[in-house]
Protein backbone atom coordinates (compact mmCIF):
# COMPACT_ATOMS: atom_id res chain seq x y z
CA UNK A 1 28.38 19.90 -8.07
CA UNK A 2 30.75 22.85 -9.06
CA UNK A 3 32.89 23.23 -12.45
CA UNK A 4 34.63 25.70 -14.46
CA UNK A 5 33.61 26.28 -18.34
CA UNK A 6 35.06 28.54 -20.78
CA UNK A 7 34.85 31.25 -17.29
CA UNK A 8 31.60 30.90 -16.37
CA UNK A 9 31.19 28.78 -13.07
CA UNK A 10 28.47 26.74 -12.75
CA UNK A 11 27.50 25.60 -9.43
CA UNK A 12 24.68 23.32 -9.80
CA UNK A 13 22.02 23.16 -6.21
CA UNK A 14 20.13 19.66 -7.41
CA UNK A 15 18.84 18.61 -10.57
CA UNK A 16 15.60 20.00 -9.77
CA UNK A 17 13.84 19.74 -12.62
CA UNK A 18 10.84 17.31 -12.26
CA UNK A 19 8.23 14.72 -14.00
CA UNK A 20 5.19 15.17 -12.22
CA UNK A 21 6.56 16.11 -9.00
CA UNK A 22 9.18 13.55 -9.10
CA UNK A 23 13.30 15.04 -8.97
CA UNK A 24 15.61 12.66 -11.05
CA UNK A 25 17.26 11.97 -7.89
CA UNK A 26 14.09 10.70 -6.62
CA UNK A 27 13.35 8.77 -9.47
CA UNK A 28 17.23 6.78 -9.89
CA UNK A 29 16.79 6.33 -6.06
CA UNK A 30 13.30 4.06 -6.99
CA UNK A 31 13.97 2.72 -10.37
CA UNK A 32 17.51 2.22 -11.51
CA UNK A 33 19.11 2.49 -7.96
CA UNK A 34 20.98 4.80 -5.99
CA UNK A 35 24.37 4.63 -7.69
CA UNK A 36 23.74 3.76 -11.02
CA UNK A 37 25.65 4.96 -14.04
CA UNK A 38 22.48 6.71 -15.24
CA UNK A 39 22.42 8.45 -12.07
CA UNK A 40 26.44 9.88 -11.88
CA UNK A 41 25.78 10.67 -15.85
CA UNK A 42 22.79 12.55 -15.18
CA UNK A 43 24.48 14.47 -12.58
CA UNK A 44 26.28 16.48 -14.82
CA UNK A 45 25.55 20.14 -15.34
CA UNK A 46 22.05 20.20 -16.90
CA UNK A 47 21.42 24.15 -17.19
CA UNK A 48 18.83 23.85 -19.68
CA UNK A 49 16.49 21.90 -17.26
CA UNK A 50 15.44 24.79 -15.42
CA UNK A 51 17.40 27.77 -14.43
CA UNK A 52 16.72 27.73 -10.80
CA UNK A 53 19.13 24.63 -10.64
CA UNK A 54 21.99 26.70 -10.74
CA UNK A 55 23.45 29.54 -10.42
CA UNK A 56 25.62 31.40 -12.89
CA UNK A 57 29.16 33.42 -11.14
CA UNK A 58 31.18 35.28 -13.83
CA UNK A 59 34.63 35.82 -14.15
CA UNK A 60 37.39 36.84 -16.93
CA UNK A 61 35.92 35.15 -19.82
CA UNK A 62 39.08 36.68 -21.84
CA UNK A 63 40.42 33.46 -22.13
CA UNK A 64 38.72 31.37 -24.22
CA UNK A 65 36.18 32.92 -27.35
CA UNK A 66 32.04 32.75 -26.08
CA UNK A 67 31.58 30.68 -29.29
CA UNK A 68 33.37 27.71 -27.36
CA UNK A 69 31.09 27.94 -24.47
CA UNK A 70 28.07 28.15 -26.56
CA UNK A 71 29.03 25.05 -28.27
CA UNK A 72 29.94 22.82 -25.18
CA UNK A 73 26.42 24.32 -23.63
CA UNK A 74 24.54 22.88 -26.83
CA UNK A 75 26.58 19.73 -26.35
CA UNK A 76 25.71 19.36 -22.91
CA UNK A 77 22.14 20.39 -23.60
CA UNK A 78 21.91 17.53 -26.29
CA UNK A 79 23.70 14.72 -23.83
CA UNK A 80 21.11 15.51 -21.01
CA UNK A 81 17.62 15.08 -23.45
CA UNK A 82 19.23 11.92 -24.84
CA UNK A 83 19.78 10.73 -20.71
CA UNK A 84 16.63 12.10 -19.70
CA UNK A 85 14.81 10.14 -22.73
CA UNK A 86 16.87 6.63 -21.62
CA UNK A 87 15.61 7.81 -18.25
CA UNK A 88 12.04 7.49 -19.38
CA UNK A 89 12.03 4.62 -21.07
CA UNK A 90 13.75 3.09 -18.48
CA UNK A 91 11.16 3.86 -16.22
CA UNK A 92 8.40 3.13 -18.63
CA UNK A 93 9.73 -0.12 -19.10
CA UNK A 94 10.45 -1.07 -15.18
CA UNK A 95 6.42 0.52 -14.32
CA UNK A 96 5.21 -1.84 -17.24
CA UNK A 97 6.56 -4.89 -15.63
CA UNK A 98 5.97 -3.76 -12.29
CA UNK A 99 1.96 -3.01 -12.92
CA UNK A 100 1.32 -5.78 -15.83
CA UNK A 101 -1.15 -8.32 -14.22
CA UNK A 102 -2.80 -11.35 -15.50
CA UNK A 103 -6.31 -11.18 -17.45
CA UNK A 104 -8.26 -7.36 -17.26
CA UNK A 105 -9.95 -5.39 -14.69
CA UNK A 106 -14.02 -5.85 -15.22
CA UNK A 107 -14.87 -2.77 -17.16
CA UNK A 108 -18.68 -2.16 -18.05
CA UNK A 109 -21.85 -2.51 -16.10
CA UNK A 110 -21.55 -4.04 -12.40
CA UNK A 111 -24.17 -7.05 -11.70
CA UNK A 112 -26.64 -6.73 -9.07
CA UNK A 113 -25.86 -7.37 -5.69
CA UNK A 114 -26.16 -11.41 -5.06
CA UNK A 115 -28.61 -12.78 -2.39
CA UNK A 116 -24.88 -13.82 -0.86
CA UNK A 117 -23.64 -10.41 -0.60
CA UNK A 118 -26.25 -8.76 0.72
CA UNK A 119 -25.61 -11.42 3.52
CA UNK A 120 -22.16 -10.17 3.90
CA UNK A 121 -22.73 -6.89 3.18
CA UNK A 122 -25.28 -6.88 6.09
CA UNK A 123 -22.71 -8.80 8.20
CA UNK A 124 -20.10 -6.16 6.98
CA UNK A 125 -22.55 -2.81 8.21
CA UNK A 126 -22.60 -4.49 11.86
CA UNK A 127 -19.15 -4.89 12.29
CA UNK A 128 -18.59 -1.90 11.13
CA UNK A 129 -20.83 0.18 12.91
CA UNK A 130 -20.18 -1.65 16.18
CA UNK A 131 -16.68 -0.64 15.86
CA UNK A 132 -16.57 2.88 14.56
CA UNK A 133 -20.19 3.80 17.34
CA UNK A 134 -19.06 1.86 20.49
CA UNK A 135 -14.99 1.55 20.13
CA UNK A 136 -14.35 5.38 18.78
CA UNK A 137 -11.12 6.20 19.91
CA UNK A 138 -9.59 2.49 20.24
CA UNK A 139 -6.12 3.48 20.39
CA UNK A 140 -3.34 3.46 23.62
CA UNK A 141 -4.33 6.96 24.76
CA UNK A 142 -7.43 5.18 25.58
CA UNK A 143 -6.89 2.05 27.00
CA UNK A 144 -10.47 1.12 27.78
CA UNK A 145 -11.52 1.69 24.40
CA UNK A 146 -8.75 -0.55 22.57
CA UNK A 147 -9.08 -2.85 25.05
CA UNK A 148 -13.18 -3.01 24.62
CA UNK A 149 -12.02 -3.46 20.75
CA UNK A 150 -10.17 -6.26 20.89
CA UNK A 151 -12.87 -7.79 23.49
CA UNK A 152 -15.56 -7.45 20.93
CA UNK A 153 -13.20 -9.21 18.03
CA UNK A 154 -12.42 -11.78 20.13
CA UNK A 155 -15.92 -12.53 20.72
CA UNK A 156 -16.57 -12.56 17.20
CA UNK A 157 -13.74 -15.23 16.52
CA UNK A 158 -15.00 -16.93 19.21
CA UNK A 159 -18.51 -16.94 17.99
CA UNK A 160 -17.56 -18.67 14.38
CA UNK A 161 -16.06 -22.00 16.75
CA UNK A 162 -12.38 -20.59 17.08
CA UNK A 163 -9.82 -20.68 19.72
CA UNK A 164 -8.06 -17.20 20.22
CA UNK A 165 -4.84 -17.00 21.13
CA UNK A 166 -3.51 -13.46 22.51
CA UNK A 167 -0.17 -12.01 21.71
CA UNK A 168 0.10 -9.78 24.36
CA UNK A 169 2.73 -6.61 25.05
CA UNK A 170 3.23 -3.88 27.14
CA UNK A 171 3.34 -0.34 25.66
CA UNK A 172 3.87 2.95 27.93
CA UNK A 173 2.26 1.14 30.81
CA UNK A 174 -0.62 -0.06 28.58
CA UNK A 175 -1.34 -3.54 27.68
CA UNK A 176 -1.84 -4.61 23.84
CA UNK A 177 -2.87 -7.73 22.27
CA UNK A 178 -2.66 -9.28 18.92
CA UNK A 179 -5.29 -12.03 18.42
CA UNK A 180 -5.05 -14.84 16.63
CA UNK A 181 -7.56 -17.37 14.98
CA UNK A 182 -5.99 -20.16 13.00
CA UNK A 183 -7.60 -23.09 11.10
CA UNK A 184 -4.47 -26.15 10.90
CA UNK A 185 -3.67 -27.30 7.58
CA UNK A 186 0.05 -27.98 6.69
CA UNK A 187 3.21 -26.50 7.41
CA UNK A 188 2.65 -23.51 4.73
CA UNK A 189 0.84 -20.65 6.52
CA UNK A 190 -1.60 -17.86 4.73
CA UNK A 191 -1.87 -15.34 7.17
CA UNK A 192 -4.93 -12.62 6.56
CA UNK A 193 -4.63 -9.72 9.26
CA UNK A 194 -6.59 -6.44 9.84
CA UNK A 195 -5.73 -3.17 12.61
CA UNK A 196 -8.25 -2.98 14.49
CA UNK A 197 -6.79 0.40 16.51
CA UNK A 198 -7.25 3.83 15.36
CA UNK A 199 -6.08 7.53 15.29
CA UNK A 200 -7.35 9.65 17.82
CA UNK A 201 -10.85 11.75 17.25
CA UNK A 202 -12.03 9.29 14.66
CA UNK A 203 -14.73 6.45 14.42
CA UNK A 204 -12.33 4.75 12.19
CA UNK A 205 -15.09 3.56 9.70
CA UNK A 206 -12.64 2.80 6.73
CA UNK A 207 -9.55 2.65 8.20
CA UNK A 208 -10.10 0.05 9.93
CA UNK A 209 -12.88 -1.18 10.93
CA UNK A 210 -13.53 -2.06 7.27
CA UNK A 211 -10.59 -4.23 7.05
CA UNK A 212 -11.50 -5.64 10.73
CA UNK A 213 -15.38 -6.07 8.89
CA UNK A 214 -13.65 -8.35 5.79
CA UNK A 215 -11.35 -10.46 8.20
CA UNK A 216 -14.16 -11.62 10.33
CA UNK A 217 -16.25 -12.34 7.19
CA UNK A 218 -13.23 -14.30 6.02
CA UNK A 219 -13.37 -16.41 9.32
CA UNK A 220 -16.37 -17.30 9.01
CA UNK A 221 -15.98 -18.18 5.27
CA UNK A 222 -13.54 -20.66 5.97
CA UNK A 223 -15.01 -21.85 9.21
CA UNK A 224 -15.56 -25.39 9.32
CA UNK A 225 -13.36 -26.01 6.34
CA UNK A 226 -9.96 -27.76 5.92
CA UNK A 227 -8.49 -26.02 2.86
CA UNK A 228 -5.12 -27.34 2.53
CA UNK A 229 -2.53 -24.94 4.35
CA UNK A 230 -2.81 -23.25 7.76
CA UNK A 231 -4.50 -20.36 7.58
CA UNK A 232 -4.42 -17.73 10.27
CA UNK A 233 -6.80 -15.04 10.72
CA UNK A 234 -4.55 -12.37 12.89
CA UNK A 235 -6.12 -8.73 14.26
CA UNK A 236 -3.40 -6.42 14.60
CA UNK A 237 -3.34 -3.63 17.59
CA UNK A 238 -0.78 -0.66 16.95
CA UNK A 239 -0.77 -0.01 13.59
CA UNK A 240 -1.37 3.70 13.34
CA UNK A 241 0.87 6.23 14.41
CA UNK A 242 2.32 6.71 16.60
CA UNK A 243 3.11 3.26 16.34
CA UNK A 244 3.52 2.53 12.55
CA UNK A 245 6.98 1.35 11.45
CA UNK A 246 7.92 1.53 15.12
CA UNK A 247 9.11 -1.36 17.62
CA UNK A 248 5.41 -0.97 19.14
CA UNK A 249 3.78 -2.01 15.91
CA UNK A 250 1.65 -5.20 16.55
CA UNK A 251 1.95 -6.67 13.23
CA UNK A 252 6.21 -5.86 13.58
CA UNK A 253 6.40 -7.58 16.69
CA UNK A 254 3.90 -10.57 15.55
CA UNK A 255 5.81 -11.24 12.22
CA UNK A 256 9.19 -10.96 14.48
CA UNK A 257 7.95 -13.86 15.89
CA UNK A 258 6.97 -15.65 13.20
CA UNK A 259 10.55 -15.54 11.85
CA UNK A 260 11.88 -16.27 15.51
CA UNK A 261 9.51 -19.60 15.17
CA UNK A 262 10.65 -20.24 11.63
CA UNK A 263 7.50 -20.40 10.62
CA UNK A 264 6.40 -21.24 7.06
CA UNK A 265 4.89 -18.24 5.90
CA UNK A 266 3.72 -18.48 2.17
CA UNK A 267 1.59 -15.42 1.80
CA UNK A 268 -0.01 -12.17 4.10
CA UNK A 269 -3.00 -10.56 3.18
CA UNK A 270 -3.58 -7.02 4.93
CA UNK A 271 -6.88 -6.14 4.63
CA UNK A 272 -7.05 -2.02 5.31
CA UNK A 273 -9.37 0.65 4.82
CA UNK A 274 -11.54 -1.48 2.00
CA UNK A 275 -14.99 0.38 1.72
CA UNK A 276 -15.01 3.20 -0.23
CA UNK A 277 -15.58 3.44 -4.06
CA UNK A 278 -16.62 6.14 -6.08
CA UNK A 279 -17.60 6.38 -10.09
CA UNK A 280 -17.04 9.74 -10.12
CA UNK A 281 -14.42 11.10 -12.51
CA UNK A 282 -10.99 12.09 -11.35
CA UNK A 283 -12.35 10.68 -7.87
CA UNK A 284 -8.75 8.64 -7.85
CA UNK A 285 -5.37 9.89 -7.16
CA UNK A 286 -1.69 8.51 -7.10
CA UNK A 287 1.65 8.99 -6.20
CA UNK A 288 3.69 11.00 -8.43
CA UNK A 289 4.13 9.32 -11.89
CA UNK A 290 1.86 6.20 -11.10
CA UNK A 291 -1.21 7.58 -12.00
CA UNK A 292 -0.02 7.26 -15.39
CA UNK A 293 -0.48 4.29 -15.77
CA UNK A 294 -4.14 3.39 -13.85
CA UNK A 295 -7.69 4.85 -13.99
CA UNK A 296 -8.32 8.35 -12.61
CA UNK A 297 -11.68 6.64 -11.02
CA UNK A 298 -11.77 5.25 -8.39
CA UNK A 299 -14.24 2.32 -8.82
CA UNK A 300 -11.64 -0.49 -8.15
CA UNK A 301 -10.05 -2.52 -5.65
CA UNK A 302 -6.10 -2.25 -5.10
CA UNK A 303 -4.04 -5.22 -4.85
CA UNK A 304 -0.15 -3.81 -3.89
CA UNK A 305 2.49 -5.40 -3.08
CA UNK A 306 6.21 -5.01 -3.22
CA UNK A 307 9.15 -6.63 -6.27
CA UNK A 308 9.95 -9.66 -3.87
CA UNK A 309 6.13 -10.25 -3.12
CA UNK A 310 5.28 -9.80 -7.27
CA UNK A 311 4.41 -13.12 -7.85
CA UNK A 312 1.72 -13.55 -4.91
CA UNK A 313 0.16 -10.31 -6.45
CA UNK A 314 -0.36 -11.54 -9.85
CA UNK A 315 -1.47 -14.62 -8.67
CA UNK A 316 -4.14 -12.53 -6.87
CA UNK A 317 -5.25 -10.66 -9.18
CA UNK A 318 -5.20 -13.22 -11.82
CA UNK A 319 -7.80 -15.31 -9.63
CA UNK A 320 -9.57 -11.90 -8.59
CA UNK A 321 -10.82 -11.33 -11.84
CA UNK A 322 -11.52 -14.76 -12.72
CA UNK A 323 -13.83 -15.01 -9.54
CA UNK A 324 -15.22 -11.48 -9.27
CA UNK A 325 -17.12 -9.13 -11.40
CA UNK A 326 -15.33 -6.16 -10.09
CA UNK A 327 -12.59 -3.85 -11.10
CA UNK A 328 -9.22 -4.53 -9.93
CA UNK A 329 -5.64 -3.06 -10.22
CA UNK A 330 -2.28 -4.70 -9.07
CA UNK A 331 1.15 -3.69 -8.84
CA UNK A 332 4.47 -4.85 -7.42
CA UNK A 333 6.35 -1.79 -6.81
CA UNK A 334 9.83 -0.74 -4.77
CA UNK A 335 7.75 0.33 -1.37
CA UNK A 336 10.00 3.54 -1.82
CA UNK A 337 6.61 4.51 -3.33
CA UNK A 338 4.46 6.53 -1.15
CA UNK A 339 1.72 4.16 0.09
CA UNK A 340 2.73 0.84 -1.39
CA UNK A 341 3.95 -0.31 2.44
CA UNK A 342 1.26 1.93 4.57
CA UNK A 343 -0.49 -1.13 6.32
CA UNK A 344 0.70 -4.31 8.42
CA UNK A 345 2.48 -6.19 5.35
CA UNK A 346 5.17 -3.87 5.67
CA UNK A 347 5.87 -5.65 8.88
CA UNK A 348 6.38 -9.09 7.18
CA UNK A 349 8.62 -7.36 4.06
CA UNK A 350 10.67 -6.63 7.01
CA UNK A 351 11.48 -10.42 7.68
CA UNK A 352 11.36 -11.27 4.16
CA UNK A 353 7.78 -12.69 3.79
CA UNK A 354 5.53 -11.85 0.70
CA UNK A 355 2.97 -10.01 1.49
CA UNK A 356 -0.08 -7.71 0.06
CA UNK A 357 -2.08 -4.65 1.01
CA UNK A 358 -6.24 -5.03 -0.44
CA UNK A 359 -7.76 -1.73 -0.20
CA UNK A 360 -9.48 1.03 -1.59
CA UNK A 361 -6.13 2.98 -1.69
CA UNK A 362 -7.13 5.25 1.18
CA UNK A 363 -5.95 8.73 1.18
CA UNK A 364 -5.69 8.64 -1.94
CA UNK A 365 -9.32 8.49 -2.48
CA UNK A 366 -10.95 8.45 0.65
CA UNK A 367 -11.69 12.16 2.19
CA UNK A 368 -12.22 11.23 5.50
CA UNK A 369 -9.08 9.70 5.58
CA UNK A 370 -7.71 9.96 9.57
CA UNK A 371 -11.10 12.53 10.02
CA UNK A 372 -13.55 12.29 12.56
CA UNK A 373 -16.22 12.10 9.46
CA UNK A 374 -14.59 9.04 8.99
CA UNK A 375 -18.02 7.20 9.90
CA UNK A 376 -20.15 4.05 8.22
CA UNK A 377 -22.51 6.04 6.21
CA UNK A 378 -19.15 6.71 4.24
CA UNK A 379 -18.85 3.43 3.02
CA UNK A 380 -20.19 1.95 -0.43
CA UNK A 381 -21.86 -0.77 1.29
CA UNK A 382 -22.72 -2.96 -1.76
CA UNK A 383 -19.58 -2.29 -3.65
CA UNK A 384 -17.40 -3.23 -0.23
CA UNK A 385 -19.51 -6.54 0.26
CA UNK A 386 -18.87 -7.37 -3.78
CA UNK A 387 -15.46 -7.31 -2.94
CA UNK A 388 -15.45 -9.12 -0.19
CA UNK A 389 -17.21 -11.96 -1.70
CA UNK A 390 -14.55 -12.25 -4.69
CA UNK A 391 -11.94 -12.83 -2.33
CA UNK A 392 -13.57 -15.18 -0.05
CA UNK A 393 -13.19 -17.10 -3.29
CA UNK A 394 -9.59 -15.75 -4.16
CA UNK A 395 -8.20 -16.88 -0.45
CA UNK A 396 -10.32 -20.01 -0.82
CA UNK A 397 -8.04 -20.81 -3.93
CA UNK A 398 -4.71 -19.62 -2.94
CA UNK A 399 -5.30 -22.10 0.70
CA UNK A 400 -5.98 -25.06 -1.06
């Protein structure tokens, strides 16, 4: 944006001053829209925001007395604080609504580990383990290997009493399969779904045999048990990259048909990368300006979804912390956000199904994020299983 004042030209490059990383552009574009009035107002010339966003040309300033200029730059200078403060508590007020969730996180001492889940904690380790020790390197440039994956979930399926139906595609020569364990109820469908491939060079232990680990524990949870709606227990091949977001995407081409069926879906679950917590301080980190708002430790389970899916998230967490003794954060937030669409549910947004990411929060905590030290001794075991168990209940509830 160019203009003339008083001689002095003003050509302005961005408004590139920033809150915690974040431009104004940036933040219009997530929280008030992309053109807003707030947005065209606060593009004016801004010069007191930080003097690399413009650059200052002069010229015959003979024509109208410095004192005029001064006084229209103090205008202007008082016009953008007042926008920039509207700005804030505009945002404040959209990330309030966006992140308030029913009832509180558990805060204090955590219980000791149940008889229960040190059963599925165990049950958790071998899934696990088998995954990230004899399928490292499940992914297409390895077709044995995600092939021997999907093999040994199907066998576990199969092993809790269900039938497994294969969704199977053809990428680059290689041939994928989604598989799918369902329990008939009525027309409304619950769908929980894992990725059970992974990045090359790395065992995968979080991301995802973790998730993989907590969908087979939910199967057999609700094995044997008519809850109400039909619930589907669906692992997901070709979720990382270079896959993710792309028309090779397992979970993309799955929920594609899905809406192709018409099928009733009331709520997806993706379970990724769910086993690390840490009570360190400053052990948690966030996307730009988020982290305002939750704990800098990262002792809690997330629970994310995006505005259209808001009410399935505070429905979760509301029955989260009524059935577990664990901390828990939720948000419903534009998946403009870095992260908030980073797992299979993004595939279901895309054909306008609600759907939520559990996890630890990944990157964003986790180390060994995408590493080869990505391994099972990584994982906090008991903390993982205590999870788990709370939403065995959680899904329980939500099915009937």
């Amino acid at each position: 944006m160019a203009g003339n004042f008083g001689g002095i030209r003003i050509v302005s490059q961005s408004l590139a001053y920033s809150l915690a990383g974040v431009t104004v552009d940036s933040l219009c574009e997530v929280f008030v829209g992309g053109d807003s009035p707030l947005r065209n107002a606060l593009a004016c010339p801004v010069d007191f925001f930080s003097e690399g966003a413009f650059v200052v040309e002069h010229h015959n300033i003979d024509t109208q007395p410095m004192n005029n200029v001064r006084k229209r730059t103090r205008e202007r200078k008082l016009f953008g604080w007042v926008m920039l403060m509207l700005m804030l508590i505009s945002v404040g007020g959209y990330l309030g609504c966006s992140t308030k969730m029913p009832g509180r996180s558990f805060s204090g001492e955590i219980p000791e580990i149940t008889e229960t889940q040190i059963f599925v904690q165990e049950e958790l380790r071998r899934v696990v383990t088998t995954l990230a020790v004899e399928h490292i390197n499940r992914h297409t440039g390895n077709p044995e290997k995600l092939d021997g994956a999907a093999n040994y979930v199907q066998s576990e399926f199969e092993d809790l009493g269900y039938a497994v139906t294969r969704q199977s595609y053809e990428v680059n020569g290689v041939v994928c399969h989604n598989l799918i364990a369902e329990i008939k109820g009525i027309d409304e469908i619950m769908i929980l779904g894992a990725h059970y491939d992974a990045v090359p060079n790395c065992p995968a232990a979080n991301d995802n045999a973790s998730g993989v680990a907590a969908l087979i524990a939910m199967a057999r949870h609700f094995a044997g048990k008519t809850p109400g709606k039909t619930i589907r227990f669906v692992a997901f091949t070709n979720e990382e990259p270079p896959h993710f977001r792309q028309p090779s995407m397992g979970s993309l081409i799955y929920a594609k048909h899905c809406r192709a069926n018409d099928d009733n879906i009331v709520a997806m679950f993706s379970l990724e990368t769910m086993g690390y917590y840490s009570e360190e301080k400053n052990s948690q980190n966030y996307p730009p300006v988020i982290g305002w708002l939750y704990p800098s430790t990262g002792d809690f389970v997330g629970i994310v979804g995006n505005k259209k899916s808001r009410a399935l998230a505070r429905e979760t967490v509301r029955l989260f912390r009524e059935h577990a003794k664990f901390p828990s954060e939720g948000a419903a937030l534009p998946d403009a956000i870095e992260g908030v669409g980073f797992s299979d549910h993004w595939s279901f947004w895309k054909y306008d199904y609600p759907g939520l990411m559990i996890t630890d929060t990944a990157y964003f905590r986790y180390a060994h994020y995408h590493l080869p030290s990505d391994t099972p001794d990584k994982l906090n075991f008991p903390h993982y299983a205590r999870v788990v168990d709370g939403l065995q209940d959680v899904f329980f509830e939500l099915a009937k």
